[in-house]
Protein backbone atom coordinates (compact mmCIF):
# COMPACT_ATOMS: atom_id res chain seq x y z
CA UNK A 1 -28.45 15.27 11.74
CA UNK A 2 -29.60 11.72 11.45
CA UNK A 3 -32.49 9.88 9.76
CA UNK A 4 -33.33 6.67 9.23
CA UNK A 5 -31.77 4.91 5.62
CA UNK A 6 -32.58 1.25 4.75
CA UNK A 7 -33.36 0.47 8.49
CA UNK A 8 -30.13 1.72 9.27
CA UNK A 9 -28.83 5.76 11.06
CA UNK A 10 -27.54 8.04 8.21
CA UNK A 11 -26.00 11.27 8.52
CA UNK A 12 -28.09 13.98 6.85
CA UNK A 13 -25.98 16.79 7.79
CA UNK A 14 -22.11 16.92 9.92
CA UNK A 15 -21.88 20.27 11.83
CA UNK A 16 -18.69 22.32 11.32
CA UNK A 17 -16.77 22.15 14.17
CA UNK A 18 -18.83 19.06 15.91
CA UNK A 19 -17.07 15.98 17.57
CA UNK A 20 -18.76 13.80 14.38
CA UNK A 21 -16.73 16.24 12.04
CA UNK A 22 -13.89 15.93 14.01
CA UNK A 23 -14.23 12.20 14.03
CA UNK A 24 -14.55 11.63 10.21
CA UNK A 25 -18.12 11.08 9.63
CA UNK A 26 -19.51 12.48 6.47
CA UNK A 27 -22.85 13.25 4.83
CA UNK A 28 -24.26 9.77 3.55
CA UNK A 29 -22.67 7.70 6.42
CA UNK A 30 -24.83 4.92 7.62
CA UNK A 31 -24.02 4.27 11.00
CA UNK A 32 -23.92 0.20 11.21
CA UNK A 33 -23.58 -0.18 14.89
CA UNK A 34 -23.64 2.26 18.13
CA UNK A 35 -21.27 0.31 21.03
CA UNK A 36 -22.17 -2.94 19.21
CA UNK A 37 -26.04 -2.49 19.20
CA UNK A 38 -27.70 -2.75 15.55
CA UNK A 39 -29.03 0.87 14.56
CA UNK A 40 -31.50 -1.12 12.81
CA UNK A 41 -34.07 -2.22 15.27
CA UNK A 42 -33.30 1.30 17.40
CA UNK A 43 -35.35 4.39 17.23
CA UNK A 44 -34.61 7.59 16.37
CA UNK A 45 -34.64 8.71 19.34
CA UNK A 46 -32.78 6.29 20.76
CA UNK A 47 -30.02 6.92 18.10
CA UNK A 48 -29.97 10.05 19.04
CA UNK A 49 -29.37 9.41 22.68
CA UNK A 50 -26.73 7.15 22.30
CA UNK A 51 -24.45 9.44 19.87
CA UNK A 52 -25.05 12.57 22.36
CA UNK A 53 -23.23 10.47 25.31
CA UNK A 54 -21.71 12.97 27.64
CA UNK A 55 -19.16 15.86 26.86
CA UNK A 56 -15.39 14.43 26.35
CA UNK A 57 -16.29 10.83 26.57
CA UNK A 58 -15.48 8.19 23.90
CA UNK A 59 -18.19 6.37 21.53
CA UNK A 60 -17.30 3.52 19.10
CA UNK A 61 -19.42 3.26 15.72
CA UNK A 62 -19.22 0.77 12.67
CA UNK A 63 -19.63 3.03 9.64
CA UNK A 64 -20.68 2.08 6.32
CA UNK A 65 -19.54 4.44 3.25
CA UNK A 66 -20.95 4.41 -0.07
CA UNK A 67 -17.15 3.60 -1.47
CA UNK A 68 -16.15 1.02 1.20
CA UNK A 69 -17.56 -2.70 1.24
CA UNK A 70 -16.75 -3.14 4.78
CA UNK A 71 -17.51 -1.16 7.52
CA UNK A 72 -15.34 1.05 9.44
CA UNK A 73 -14.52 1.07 13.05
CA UNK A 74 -14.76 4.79 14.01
């Protein structure tokens, strides 16, 4: 689950067995960047839309974690 943190995507919640959990994204995550674009001028539902891309195919995300200064390519 997302929501919106300080502009920014969060992670609320990482399903067991989901491609984020799989991944490496954990509660409190603040997604930076979706393919490039800012979170922080996108909607939720456009968040949404771009993280649900289709089955199999590849997404790249700059993650911000509470114990890292600098984001992580994921």
């Amino acid at each position: 689950m997302i929501s919106k943190r300080f502009g920014y995507a969060a992670v609320v919640d990482v399903l067991p067995g989901s491609p984020a959990e799989k991944a490496g994204i954990e509660q409190t995550d603040i997604f930076e960047s979706i393919e490039g674009q800012s979170t922080r001028e996108m909607s939720l539902p456009e968040i949404k839309s771009m993280l649900a891309g289709t089955p199999g195919s590849t997404l790249n995300v700059a993650v911000v974690r509470a114990r890292k200064a600098e984001p992580q390519k994921l």
